[in-house]
ModelCIF file with pLDDT and N, C-alpha, C, O atoms, coordinates in Angstrom:
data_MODEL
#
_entry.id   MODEL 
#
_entity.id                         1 
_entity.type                       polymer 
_entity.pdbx_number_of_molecules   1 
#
_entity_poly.entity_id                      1 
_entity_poly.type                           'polypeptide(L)' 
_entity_poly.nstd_linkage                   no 
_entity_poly.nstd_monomer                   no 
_entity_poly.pdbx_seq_one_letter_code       
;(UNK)(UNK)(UNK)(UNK)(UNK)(UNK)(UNK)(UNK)(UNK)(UNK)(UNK)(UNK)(UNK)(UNK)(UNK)(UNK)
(UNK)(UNK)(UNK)(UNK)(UNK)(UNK)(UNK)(UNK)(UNK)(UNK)(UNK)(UNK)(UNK)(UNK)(UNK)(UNK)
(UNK)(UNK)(UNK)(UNK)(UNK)(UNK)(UNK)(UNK)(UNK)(UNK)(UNK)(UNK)(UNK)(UNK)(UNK)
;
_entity_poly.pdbx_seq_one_letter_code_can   XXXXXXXXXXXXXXXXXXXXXXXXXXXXXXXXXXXXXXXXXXXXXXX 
_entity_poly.pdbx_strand_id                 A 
#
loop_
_entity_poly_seq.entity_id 
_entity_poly_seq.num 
_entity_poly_seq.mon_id 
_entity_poly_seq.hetero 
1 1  UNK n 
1 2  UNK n 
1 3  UNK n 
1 4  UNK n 
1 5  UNK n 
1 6  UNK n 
1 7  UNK n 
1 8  UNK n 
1 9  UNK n 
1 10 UNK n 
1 11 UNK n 
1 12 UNK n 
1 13 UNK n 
1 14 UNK n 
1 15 UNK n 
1 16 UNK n 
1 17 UNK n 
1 18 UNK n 
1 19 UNK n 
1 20 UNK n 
1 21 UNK n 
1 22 UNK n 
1 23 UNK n 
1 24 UNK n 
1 25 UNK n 
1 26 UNK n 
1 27 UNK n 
1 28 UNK n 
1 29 UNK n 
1 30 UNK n 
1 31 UNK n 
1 32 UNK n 
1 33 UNK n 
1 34 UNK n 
1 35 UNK n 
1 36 UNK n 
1 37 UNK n 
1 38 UNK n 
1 39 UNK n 
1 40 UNK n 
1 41 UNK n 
1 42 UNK n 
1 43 UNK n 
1 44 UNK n 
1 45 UNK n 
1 46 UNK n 
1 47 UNK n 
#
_struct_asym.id          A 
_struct_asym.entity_id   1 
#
loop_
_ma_qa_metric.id 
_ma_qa_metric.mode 
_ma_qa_metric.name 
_ma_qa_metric.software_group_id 
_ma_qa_metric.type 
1 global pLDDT . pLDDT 
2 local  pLDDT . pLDDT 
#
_ma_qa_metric_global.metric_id      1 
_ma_qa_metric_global.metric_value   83.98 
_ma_qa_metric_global.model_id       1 
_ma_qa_metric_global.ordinal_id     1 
#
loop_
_ma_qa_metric_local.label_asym_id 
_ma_qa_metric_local.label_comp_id 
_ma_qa_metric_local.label_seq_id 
_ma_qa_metric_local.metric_id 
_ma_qa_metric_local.metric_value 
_ma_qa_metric_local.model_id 
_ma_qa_metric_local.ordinal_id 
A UNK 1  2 74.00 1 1  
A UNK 2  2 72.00 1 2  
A UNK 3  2 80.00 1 3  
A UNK 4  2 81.00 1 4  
A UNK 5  2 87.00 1 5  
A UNK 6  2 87.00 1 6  
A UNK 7  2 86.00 1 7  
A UNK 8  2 85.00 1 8  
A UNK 9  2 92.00 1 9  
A UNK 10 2 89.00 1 10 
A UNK 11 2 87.00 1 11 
A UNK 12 2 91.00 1 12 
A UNK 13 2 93.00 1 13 
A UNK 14 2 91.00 1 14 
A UNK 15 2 92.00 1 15 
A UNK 16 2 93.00 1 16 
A UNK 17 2 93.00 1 17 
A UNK 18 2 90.00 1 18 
A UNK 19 2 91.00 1 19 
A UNK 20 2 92.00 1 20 
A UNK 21 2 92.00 1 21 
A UNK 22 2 89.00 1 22 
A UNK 23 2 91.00 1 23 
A UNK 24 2 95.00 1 24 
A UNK 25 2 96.00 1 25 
A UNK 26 2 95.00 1 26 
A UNK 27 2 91.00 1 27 
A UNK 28 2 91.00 1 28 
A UNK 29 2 86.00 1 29 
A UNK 30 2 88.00 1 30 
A UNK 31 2 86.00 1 31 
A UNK 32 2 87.00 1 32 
A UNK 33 2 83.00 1 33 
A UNK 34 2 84.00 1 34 
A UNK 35 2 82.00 1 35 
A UNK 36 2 79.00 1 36 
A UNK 37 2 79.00 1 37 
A UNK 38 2 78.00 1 38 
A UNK 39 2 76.00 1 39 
A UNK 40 2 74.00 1 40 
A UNK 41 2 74.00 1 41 
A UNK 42 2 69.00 1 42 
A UNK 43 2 65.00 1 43 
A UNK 44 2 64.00 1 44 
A UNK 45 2 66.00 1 45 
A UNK 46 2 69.00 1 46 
A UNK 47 2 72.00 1 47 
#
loop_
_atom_site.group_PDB 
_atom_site.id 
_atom_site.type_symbol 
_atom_site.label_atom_id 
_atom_site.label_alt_id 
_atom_site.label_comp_id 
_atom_site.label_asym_id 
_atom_site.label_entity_id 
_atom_site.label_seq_id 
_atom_site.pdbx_PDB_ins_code 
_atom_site.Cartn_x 
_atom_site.Cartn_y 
_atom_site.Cartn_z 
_atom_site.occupancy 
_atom_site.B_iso_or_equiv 
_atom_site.pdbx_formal_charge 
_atom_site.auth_seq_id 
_atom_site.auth_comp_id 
_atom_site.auth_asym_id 
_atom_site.auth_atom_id 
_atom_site.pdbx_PDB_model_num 
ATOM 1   N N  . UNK A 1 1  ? 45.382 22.257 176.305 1.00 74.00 ? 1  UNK A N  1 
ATOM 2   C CA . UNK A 1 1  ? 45.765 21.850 177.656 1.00 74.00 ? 1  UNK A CA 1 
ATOM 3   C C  . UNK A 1 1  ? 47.198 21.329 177.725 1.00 74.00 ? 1  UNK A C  1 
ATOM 4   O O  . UNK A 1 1  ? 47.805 21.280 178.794 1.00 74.00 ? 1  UNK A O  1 
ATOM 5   N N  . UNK A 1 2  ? 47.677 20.977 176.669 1.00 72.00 ? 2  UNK A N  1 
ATOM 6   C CA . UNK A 1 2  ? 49.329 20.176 176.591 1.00 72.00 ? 2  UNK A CA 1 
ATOM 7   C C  . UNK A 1 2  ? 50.077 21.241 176.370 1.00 72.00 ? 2  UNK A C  1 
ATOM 8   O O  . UNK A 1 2  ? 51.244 20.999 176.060 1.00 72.00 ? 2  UNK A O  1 
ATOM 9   N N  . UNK A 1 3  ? 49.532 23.118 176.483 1.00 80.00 ? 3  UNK A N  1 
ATOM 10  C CA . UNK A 1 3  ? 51.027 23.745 175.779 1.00 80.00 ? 3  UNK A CA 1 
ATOM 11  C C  . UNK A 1 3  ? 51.849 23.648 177.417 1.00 80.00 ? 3  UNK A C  1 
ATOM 12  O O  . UNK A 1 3  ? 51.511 23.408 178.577 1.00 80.00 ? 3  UNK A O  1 
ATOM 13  N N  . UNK A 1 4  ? 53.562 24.124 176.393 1.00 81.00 ? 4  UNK A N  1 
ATOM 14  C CA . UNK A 1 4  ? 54.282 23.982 177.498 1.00 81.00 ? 4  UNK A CA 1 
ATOM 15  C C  . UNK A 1 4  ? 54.235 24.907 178.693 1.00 81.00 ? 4  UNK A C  1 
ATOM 16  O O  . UNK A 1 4  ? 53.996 26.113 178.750 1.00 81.00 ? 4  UNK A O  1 
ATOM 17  N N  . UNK A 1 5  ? 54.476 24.178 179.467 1.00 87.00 ? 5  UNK A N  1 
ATOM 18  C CA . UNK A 1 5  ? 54.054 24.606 180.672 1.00 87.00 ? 5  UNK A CA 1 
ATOM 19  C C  . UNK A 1 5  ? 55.026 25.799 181.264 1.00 87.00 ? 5  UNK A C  1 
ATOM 20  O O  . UNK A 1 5  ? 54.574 26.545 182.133 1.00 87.00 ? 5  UNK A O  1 
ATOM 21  N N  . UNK A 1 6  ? 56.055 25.924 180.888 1.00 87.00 ? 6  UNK A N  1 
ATOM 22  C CA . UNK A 1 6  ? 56.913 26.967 181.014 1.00 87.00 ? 6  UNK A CA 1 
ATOM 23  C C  . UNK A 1 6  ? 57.722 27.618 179.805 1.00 87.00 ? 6  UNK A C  1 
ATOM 24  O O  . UNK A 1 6  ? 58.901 27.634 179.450 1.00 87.00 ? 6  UNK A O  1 
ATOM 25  N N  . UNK A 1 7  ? 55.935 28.403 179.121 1.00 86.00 ? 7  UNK A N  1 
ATOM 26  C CA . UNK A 1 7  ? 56.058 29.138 177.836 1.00 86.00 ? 7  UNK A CA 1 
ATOM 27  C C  . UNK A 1 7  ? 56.359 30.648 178.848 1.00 86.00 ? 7  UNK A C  1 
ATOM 28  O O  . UNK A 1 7  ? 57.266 31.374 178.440 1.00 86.00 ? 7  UNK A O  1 
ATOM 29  N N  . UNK A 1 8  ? 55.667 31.050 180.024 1.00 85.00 ? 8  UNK A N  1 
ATOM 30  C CA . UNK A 1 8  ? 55.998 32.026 180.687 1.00 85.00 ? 8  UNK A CA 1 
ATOM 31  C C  . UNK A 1 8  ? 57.386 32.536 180.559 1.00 85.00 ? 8  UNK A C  1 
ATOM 32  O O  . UNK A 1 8  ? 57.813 33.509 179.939 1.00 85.00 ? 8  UNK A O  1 
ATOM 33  N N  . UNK A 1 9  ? 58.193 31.352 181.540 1.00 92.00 ? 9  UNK A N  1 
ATOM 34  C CA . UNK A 1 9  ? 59.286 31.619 181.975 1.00 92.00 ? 9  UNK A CA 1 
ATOM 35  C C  . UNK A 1 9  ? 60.387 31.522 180.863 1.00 92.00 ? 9  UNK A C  1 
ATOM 36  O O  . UNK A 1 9  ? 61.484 32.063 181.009 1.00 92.00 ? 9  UNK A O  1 
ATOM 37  N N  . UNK A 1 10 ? 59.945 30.602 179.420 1.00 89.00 ? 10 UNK A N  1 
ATOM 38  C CA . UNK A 1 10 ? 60.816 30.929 178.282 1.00 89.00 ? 10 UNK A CA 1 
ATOM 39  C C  . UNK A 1 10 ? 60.962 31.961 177.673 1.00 89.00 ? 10 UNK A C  1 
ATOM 40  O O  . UNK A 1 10 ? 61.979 32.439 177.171 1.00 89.00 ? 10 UNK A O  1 
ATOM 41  N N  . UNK A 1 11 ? 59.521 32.474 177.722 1.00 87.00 ? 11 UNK A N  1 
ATOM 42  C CA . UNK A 1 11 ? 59.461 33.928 177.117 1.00 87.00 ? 11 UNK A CA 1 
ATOM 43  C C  . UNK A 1 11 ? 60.446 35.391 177.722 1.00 87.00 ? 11 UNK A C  1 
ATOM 44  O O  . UNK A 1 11 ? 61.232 36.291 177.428 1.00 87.00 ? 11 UNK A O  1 
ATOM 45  N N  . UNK A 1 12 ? 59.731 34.804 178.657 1.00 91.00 ? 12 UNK A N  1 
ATOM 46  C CA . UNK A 1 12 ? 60.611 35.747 179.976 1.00 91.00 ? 12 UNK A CA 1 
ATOM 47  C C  . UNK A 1 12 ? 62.315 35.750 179.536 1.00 91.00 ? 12 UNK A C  1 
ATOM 48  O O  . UNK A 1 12 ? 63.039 36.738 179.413 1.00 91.00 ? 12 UNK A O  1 
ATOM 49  N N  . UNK A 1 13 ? 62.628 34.469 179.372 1.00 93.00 ? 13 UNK A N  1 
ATOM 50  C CA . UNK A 1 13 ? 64.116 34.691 179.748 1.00 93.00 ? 13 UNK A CA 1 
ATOM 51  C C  . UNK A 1 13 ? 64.704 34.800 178.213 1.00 93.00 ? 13 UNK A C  1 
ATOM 52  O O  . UNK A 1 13 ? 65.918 34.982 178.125 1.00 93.00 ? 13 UNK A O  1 
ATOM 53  N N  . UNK A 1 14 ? 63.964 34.707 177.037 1.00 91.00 ? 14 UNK A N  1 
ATOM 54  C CA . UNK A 1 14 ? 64.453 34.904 175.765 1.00 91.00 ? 14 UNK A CA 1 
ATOM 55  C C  . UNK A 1 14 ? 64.394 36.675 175.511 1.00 91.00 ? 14 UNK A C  1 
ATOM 56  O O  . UNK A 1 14 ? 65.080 37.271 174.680 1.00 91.00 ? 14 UNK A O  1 
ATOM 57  N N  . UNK A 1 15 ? 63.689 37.121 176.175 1.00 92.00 ? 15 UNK A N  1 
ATOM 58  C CA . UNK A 1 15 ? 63.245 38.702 176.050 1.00 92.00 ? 15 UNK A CA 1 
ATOM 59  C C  . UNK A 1 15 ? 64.821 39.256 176.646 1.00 92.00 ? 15 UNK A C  1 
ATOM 60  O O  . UNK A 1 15 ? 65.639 40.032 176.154 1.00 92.00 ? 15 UNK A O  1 
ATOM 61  N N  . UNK A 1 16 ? 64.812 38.541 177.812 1.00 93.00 ? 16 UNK A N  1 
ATOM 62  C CA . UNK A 1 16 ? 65.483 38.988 178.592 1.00 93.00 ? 16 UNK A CA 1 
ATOM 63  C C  . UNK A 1 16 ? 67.381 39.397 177.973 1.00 93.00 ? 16 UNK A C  1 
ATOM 64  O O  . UNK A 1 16 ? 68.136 40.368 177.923 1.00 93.00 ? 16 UNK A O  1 
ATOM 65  N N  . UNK A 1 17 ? 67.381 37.881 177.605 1.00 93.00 ? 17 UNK A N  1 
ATOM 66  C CA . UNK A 1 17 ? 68.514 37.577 176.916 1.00 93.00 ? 17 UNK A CA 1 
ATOM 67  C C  . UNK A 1 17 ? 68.600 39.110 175.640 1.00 93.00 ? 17 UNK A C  1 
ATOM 68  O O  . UNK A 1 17 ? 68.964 40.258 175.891 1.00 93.00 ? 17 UNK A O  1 
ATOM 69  N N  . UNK A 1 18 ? 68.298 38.746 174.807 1.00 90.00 ? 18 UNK A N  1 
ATOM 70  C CA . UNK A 1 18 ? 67.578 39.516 173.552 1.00 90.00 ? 18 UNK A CA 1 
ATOM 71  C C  . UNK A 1 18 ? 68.077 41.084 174.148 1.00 90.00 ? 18 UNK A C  1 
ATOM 72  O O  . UNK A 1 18 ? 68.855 41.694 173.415 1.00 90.00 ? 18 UNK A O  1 
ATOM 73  N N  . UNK A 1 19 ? 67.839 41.459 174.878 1.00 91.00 ? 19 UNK A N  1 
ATOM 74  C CA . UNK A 1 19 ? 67.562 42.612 175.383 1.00 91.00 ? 19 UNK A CA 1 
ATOM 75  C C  . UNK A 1 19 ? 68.717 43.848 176.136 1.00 91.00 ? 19 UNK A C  1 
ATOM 76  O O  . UNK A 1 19 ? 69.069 45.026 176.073 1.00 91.00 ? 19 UNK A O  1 
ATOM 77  N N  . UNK A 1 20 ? 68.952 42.538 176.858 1.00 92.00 ? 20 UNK A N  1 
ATOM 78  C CA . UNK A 1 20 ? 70.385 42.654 177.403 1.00 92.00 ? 20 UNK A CA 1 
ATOM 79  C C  . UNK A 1 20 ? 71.643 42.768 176.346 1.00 92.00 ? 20 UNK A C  1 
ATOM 80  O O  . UNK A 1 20 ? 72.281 43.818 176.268 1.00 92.00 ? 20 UNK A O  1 
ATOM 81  N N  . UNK A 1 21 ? 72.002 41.453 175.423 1.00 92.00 ? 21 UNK A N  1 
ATOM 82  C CA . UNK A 1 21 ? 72.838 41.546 174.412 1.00 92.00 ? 21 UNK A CA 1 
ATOM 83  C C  . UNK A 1 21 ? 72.416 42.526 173.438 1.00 92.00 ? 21 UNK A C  1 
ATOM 84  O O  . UNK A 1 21 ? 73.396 42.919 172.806 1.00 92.00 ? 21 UNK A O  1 
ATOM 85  N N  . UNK A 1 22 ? 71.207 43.140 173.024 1.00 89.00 ? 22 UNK A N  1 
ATOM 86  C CA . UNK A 1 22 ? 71.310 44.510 171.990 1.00 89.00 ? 22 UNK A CA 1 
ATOM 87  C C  . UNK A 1 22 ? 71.837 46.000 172.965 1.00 89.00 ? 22 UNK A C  1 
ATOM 88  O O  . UNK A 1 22 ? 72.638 46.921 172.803 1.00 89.00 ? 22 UNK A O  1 
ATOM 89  N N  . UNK A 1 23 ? 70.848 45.567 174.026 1.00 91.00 ? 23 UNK A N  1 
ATOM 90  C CA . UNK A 1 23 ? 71.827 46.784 174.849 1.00 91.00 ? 23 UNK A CA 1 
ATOM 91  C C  . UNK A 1 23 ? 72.873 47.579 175.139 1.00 91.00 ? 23 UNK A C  1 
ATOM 92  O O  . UNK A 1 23 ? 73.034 48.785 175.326 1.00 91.00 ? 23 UNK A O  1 
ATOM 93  N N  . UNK A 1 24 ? 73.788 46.268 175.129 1.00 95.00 ? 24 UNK A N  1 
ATOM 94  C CA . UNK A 1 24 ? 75.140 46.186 175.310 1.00 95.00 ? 24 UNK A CA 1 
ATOM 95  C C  . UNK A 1 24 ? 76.168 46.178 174.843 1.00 95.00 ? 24 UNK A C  1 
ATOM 96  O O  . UNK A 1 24 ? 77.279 46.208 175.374 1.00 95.00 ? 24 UNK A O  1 
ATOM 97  N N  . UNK A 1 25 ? 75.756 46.123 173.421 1.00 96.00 ? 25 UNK A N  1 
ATOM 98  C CA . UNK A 1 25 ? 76.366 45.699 171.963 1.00 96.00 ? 25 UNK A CA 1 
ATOM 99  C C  . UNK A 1 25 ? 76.054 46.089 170.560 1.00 96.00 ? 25 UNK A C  1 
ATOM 100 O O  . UNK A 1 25 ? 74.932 46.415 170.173 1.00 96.00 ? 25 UNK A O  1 
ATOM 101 N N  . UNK A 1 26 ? 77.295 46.024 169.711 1.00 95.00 ? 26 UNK A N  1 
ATOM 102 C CA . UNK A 1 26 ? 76.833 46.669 168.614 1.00 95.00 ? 26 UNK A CA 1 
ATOM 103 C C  . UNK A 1 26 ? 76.889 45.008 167.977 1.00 95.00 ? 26 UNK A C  1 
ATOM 104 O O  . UNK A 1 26 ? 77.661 44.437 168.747 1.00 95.00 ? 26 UNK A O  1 
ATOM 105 N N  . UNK A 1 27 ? 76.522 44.219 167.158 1.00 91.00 ? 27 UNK A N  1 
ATOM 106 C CA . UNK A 1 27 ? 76.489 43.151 166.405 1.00 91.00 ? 27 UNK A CA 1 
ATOM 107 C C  . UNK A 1 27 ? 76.793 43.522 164.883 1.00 91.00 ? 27 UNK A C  1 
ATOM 108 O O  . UNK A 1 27 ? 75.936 44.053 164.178 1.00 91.00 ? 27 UNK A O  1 
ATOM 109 N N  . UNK A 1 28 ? 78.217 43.171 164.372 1.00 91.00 ? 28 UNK A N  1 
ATOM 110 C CA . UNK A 1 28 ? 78.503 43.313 163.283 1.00 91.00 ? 28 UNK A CA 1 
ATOM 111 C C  . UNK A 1 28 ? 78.984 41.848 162.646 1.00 91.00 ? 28 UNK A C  1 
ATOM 112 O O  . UNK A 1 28 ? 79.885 41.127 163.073 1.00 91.00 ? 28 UNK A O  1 
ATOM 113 N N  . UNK A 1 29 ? 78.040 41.605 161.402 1.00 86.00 ? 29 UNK A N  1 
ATOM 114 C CA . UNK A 1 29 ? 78.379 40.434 160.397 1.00 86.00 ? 29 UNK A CA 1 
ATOM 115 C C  . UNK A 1 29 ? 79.819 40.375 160.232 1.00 86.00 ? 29 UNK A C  1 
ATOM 116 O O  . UNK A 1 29 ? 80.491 41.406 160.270 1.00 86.00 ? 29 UNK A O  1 
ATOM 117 N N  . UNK A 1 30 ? 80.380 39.124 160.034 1.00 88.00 ? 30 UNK A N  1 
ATOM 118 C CA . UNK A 1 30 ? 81.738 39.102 159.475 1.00 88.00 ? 30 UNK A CA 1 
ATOM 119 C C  . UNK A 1 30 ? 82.084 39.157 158.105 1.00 88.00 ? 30 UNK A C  1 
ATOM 120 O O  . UNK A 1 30 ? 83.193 39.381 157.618 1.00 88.00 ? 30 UNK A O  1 
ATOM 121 N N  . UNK A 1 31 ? 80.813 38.886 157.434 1.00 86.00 ? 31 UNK A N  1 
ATOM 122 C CA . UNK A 1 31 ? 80.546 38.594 156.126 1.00 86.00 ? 31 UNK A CA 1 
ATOM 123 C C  . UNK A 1 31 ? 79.633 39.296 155.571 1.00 86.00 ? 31 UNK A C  1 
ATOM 124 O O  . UNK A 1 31 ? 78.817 39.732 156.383 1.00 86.00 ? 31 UNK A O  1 
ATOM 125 N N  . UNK A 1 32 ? 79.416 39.629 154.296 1.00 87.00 ? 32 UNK A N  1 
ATOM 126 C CA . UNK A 1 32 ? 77.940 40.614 153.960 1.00 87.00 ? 32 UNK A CA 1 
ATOM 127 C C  . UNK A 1 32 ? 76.661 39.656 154.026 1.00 87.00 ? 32 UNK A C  1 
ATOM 128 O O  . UNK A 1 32 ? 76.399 38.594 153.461 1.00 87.00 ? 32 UNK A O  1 
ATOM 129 N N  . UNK A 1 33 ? 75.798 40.650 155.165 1.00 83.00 ? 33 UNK A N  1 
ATOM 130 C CA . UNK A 1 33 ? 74.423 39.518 155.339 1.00 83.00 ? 33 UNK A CA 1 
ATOM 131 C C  . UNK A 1 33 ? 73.761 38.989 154.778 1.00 83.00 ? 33 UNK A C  1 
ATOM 132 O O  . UNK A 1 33 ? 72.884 38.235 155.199 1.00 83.00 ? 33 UNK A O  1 
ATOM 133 N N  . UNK A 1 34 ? 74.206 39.453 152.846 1.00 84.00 ? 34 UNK A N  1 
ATOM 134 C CA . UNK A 1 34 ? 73.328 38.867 151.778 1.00 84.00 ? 34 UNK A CA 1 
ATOM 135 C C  . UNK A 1 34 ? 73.808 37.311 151.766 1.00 84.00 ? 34 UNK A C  1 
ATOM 136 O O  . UNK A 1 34 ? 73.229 36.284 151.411 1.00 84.00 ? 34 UNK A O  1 
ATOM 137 N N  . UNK A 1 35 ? 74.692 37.478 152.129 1.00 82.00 ? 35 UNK A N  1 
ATOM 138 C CA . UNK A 1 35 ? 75.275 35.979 151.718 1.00 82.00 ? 35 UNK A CA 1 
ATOM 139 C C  . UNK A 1 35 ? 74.519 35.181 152.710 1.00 82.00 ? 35 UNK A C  1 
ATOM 140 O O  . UNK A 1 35 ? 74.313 34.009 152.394 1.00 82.00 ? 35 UNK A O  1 
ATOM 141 N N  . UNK A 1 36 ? 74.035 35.624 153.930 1.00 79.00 ? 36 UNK A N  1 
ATOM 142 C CA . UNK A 1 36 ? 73.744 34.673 154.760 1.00 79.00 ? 36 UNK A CA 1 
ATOM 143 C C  . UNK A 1 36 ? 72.195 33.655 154.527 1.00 79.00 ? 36 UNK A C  1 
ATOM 144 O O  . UNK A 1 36 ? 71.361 34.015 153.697 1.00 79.00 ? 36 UNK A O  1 
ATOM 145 N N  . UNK A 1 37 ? 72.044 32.705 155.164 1.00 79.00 ? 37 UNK A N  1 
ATOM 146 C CA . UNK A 1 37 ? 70.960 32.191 154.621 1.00 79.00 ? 37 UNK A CA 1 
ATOM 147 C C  . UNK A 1 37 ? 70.037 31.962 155.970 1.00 79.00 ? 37 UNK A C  1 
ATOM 148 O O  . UNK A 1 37 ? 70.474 31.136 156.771 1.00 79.00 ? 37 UNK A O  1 
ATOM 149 N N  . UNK A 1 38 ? 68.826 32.608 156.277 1.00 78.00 ? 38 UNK A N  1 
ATOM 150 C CA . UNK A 1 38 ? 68.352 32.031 157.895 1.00 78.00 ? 38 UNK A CA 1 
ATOM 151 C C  . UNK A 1 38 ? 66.863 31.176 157.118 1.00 78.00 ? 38 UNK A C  1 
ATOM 152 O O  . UNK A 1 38 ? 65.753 31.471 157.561 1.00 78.00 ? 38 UNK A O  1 
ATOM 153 N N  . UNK A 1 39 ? 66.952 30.412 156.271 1.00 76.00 ? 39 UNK A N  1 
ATOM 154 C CA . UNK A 1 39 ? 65.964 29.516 156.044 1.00 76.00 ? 39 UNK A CA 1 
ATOM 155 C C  . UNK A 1 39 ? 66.083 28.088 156.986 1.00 76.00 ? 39 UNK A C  1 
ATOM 156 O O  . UNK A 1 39 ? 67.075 27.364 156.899 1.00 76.00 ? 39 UNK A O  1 
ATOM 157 N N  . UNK A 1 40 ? 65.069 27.819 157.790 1.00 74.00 ? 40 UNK A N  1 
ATOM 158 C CA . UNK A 1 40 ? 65.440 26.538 158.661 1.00 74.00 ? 40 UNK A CA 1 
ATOM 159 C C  . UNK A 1 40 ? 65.674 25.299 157.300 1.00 74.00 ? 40 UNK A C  1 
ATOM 160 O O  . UNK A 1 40 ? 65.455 25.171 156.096 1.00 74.00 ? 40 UNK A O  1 
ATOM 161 N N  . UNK A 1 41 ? 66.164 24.685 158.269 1.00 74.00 ? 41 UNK A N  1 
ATOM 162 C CA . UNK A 1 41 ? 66.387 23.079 157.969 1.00 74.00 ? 41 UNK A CA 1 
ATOM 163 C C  . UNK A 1 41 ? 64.916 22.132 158.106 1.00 74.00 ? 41 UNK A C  1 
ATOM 164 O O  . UNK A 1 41 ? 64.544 21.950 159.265 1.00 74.00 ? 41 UNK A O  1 
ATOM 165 N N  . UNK A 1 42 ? 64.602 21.908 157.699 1.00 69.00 ? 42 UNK A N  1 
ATOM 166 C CA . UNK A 1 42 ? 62.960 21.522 157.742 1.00 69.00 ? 42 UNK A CA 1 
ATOM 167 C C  . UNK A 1 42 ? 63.160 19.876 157.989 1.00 69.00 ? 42 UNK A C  1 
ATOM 168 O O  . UNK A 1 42 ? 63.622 19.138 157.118 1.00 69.00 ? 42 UNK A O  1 
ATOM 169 N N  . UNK A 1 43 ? 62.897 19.592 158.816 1.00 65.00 ? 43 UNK A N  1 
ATOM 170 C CA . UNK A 1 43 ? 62.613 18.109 159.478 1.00 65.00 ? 43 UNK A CA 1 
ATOM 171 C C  . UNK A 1 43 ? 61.209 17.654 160.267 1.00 65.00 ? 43 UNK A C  1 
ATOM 172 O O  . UNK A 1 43 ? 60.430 18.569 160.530 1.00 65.00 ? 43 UNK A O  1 
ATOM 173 N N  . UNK A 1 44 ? 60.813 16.192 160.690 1.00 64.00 ? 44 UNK A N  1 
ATOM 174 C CA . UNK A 1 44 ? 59.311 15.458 160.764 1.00 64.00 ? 44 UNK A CA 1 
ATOM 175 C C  . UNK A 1 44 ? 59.424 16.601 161.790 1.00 64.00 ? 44 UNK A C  1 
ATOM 176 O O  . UNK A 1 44 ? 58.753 17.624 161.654 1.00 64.00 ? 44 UNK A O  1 
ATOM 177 N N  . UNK A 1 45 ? 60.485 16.381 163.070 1.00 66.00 ? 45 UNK A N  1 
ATOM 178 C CA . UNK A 1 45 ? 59.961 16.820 164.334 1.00 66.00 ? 45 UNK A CA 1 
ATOM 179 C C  . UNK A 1 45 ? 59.920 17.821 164.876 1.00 66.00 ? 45 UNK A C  1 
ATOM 180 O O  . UNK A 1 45 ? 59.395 18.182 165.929 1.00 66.00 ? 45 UNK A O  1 
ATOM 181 N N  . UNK A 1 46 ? 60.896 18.638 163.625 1.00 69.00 ? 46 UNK A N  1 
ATOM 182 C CA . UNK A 1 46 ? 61.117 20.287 164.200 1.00 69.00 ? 46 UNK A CA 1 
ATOM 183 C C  . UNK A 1 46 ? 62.168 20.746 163.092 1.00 69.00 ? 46 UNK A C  1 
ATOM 184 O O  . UNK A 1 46 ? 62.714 20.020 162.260 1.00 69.00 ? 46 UNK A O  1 
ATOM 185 N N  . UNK A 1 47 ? 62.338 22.238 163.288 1.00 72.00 ? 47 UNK A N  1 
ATOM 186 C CA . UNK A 1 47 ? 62.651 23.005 161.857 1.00 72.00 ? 47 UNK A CA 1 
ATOM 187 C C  . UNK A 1 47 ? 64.543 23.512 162.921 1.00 72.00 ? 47 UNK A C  1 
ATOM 188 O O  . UNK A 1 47 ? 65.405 24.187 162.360 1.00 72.00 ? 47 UNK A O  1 
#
C-alpha cells in the first residue's frame, strides 16, 4: 500500500527520456568502456 505513488508517471517519463535520446543519437564513450565501472556505491538508504 506505501509503493510510490507516481511509479506510473516515473516510468512513463524515464521510457520516454531513454527513448528519445537513443533515437536521436549515437552515444560514444570517451574512454574504452572496460575501464568504466557501473557498480553502485552501496549505502543504509540507497545505492
Amino acid at each position: 500500500k506505501q509503493i510510490c505513488p507516481g511509479e506510473g508517471l516515473a516510468c512513463m517519463k524515464i521510457f520516454l527520456l531513454m527513448a528519445t535520446i537513443l533515437q536521436n543519437f549515437t552515444l560514444k564513450p570517451v574512454v574504452d568502456p572496460q575501464e568504466l565501472s557501473i557498480t553502485p556505491t552501496l549505502s543504509e538508504t540507497g545505492n
